[in-house]
Protein backbone atom coordinates (compact mmCIF):
# COMPACT_ATOMS: atom_id res chain seq x y z
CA UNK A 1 108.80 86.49 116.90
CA UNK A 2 111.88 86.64 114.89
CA UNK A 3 113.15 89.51 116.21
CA UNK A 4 112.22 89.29 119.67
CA UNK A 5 114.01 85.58 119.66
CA UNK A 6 116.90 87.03 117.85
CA UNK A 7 117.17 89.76 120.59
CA UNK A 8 116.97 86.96 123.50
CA UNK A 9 119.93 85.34 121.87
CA UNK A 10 118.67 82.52 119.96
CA UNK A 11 119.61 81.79 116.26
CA UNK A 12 117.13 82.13 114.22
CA UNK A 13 116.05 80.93 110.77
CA UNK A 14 113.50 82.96 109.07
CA UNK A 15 111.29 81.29 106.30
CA UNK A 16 108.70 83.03 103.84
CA UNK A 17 107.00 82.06 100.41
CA UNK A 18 108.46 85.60 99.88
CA UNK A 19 112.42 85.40 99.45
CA UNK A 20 113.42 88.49 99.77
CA UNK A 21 110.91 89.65 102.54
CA UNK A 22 112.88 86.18 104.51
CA UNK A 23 116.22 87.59 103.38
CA UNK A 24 115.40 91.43 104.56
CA UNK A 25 114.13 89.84 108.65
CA UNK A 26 117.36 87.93 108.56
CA UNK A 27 120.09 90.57 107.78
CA UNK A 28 117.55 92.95 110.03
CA UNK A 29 118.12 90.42 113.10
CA UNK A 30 121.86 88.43 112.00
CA UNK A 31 119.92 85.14 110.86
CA UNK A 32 119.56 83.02 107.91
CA UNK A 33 116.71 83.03 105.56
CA UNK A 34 115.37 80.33 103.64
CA UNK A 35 112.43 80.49 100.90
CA UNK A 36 109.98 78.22 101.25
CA UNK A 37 106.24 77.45 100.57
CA UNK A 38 105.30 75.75 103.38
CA UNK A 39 102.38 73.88 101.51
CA UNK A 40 104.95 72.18 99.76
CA UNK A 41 106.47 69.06 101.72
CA UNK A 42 109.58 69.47 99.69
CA UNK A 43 109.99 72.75 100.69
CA UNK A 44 109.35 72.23 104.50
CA UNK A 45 111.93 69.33 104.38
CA UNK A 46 114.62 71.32 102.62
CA UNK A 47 114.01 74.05 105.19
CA UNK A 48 114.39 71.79 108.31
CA UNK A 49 117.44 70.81 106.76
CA UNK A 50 119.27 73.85 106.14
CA UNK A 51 118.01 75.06 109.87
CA UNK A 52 120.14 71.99 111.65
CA UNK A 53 119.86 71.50 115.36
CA UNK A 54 116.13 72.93 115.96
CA UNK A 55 114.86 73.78 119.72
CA UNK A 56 111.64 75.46 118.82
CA UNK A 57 109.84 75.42 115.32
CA UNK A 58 107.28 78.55 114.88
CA UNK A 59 104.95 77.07 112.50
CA UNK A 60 103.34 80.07 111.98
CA UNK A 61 102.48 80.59 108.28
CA UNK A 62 99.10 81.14 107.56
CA UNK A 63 95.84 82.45 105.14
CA UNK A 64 92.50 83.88 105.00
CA UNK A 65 89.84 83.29 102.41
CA UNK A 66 86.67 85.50 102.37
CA UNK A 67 83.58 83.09 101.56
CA UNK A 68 81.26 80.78 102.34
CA UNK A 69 80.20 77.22 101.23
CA UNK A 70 80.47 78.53 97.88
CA UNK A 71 84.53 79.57 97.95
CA UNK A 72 86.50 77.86 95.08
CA UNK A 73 87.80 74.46 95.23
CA UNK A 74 90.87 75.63 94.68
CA UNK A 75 90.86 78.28 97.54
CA UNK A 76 89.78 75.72 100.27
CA UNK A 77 92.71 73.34 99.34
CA UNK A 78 95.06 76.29 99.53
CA UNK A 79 93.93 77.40 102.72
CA UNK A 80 93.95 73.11 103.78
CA UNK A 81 97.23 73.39 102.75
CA UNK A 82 99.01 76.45 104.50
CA UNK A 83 96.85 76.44 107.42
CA UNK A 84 96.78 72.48 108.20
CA UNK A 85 98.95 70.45 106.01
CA UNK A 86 102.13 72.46 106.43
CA UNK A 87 102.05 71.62 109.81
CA UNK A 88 102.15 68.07 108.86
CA UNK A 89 104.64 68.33 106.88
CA UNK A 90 106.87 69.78 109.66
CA UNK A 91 106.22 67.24 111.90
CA UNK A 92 107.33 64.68 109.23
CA UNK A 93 110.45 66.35 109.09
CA UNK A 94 111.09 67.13 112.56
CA UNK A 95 109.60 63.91 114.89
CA UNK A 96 111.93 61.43 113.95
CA UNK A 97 114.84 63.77 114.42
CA UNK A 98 113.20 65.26 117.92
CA UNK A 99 111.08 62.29 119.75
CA UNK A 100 113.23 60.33 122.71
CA UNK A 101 116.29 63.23 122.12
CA UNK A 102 118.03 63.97 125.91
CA UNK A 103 116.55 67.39 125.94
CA UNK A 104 113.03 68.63 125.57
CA UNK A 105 111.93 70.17 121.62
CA UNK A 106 109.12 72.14 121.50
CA UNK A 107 106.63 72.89 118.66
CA UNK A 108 104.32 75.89 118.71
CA UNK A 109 101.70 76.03 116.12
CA UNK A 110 99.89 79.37 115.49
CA UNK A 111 96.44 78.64 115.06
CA UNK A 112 93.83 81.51 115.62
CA UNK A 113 91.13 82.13 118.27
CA UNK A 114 89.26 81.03 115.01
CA UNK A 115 90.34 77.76 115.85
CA UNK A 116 88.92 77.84 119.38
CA UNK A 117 85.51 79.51 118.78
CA UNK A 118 84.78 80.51 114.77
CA UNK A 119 85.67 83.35 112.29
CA UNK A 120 82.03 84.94 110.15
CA UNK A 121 82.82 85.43 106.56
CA UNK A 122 85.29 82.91 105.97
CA UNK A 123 84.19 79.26 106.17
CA UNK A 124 87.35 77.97 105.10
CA UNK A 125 89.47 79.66 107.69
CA UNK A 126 87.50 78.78 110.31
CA UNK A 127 87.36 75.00 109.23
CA UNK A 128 90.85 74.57 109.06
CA UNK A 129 92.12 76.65 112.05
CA UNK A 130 89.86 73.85 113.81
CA UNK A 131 91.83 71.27 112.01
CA UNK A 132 95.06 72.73 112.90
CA UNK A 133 94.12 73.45 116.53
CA UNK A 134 92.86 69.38 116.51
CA UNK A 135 96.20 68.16 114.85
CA UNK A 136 97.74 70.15 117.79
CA UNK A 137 95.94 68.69 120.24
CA UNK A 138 96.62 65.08 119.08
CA UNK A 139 100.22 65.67 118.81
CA UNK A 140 100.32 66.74 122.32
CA UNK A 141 98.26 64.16 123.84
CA UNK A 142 100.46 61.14 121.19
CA UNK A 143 104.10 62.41 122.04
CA UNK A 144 104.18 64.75 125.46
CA UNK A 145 106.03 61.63 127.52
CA UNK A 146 108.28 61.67 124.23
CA UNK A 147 109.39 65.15 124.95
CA UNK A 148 107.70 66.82 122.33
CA UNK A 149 105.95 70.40 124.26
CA UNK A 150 103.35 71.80 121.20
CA UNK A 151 101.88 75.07 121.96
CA UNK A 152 98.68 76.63 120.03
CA UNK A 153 99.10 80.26 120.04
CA UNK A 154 95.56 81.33 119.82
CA UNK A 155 95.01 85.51 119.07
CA UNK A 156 92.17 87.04 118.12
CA UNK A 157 93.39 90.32 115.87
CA UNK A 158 96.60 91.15 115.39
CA UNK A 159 97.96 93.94 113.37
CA UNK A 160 99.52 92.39 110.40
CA UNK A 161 98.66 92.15 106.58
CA UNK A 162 95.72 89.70 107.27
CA UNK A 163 93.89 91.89 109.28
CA UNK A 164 94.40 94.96 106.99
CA UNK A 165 93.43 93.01 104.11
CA UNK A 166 90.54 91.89 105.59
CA UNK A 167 89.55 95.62 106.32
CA UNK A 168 90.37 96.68 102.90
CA UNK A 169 87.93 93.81 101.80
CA UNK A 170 84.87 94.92 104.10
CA UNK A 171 85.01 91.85 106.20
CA UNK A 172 82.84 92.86 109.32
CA UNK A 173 85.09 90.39 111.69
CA UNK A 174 87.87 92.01 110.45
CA UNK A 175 87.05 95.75 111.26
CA UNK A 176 85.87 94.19 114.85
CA UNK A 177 88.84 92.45 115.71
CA UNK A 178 90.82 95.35 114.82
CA UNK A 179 89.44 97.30 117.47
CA UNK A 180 91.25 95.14 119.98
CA UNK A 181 94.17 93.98 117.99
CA UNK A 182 97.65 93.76 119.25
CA UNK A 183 100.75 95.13 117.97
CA UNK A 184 102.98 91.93 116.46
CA UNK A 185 105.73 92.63 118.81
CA UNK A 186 103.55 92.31 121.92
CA UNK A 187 102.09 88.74 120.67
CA UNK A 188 106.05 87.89 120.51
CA UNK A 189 106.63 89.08 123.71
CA UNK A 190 104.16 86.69 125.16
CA UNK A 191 105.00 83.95 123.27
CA UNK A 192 108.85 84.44 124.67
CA UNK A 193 107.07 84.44 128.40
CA UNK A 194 104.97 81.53 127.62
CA UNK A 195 107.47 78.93 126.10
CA UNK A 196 106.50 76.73 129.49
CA UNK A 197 104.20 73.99 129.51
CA UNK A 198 101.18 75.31 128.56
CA UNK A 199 99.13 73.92 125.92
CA UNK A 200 97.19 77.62 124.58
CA UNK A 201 98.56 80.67 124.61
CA UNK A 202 96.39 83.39 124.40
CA UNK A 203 97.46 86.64 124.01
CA UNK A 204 93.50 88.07 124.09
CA UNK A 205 92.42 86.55 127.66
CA UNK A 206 88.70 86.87 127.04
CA UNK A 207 89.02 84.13 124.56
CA UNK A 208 89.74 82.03 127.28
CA UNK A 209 85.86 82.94 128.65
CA UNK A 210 84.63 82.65 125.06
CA UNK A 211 86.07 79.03 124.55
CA UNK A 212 84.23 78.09 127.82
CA UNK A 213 81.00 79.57 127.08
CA UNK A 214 81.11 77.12 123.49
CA UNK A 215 81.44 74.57 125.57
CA UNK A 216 79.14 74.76 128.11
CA UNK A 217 76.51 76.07 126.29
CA UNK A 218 77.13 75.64 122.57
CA UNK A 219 73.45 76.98 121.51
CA UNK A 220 73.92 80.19 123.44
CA UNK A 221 76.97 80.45 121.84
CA UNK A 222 76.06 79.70 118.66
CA UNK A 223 72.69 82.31 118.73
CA UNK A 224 75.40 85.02 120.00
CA UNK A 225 77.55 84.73 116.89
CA UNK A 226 74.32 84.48 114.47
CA UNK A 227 73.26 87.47 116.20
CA UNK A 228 76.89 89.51 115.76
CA UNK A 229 76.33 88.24 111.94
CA UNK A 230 72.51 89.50 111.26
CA UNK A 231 74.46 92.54 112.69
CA UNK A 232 76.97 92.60 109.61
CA UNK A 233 74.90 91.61 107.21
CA UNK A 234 71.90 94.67 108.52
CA UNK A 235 69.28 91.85 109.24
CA UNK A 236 67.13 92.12 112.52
């Protein structure tokens, strides 16, 4: 997204818990990088700072945890923390600076088809892409007559070190999403043709179908995706 902004003509501010993987997108694309772990509020506040006069904030940052019920304490709050408190923490920042301004601000969270339907093998990524897809929601329902547009970008697989890493783990949703995973520049395309006022953005359509299945018929649903598991795990 940073490079396909960049190339539109915007000026862009790259962040990353990795400083020097921030500093390397920025001098790629003519932007300025800022470290920062967005779990942090400190950090998120000293990055909204040093980014000024912000139209659009990609809160995109984000982790996966293979496990169950039994995952470390200490692994659920850092997944709480990247995948639903940092987007707090940019609102903090951000609201009082953006709500009732003369032109329209817009925040797009990147949550996860996970968020919409479920992830197998990782309870505490699909617990808190629901939480961040629900904080979402509420923002846009609290603050759209405010001028605050929020946007969920919702993929299924995409082709970045997540995915991999879930491969090189064994996860079984991991090797099936990556059968129909997208390349990260054509996710950033769409995003740069959806910035309208859209709530989801979904870059895999038959999510869209998915999502409505759950929700008519949340048992069907729910025996489908026990099925696809008793599939993983070799159980009939």
């Amino acid at each position: 997204m940073a490079r396909r902004f960049a190339a539109d003509g915007a000026h862009v501010v790259v962040s990353d818990i990795d400083a020097d993987s921030a500093a390397a997108v920025a001098a790629e694309i003519g932007g300025v990088a800022v470290a920062a772990d967005v779990a942090v509020e400190q950090d998120v506040r000293r990055l909204v700072e040093a980014a000024g006069d912000i139209d659009l904030f990609c809160s995109n940052a984000g982790v996966l945890t293979a496990g169950d019920e039994n995952t470390p304490d200490h692994l659920w709050e850092r997944d709480y923390g990247v995948n639903v408190l940092s987007h707090v923490y940019v609102t903090r920042a951000l609201l009082p600076k953006w709500l009732d301004s003369e032109t329209p601000k817009r925040l797009l969270i990147t949550v996860s088809a996970a968020g919409l339907l479920t992830l197998l093998g990782s309870a505490s990524y699909s617990v808190t892409k629901h939480a961040a897809l629900a904080y979402a929601e509420w923002l846009r329902a609290t603050y759209a007559h405010r001028g605050l547009i929020v946007q969920a970008l919702c993929p299924q697989g995409v082709r970045t070190d997540m995915l991999t890493g879930g491969n090189a783990r064994g996860s079984g949703s991991a090797a099936l999403l990556a059968e129909g995973a997208l390349e990260p520049s054509a996710v950033a395309d769409l995003v740069a043709e959806s910035l309208d006022e859209r709530f989801l953005i979904l870059p895999h359509p038959e999510v869209a179908d998915y999502y409505r299945l759950r929700a008519a018929d949340p048992d069907r649903w729910l025996g489908g995706m026990n099925k696809m598991q008793r599939g993983f795990e070799g159980v009939r």
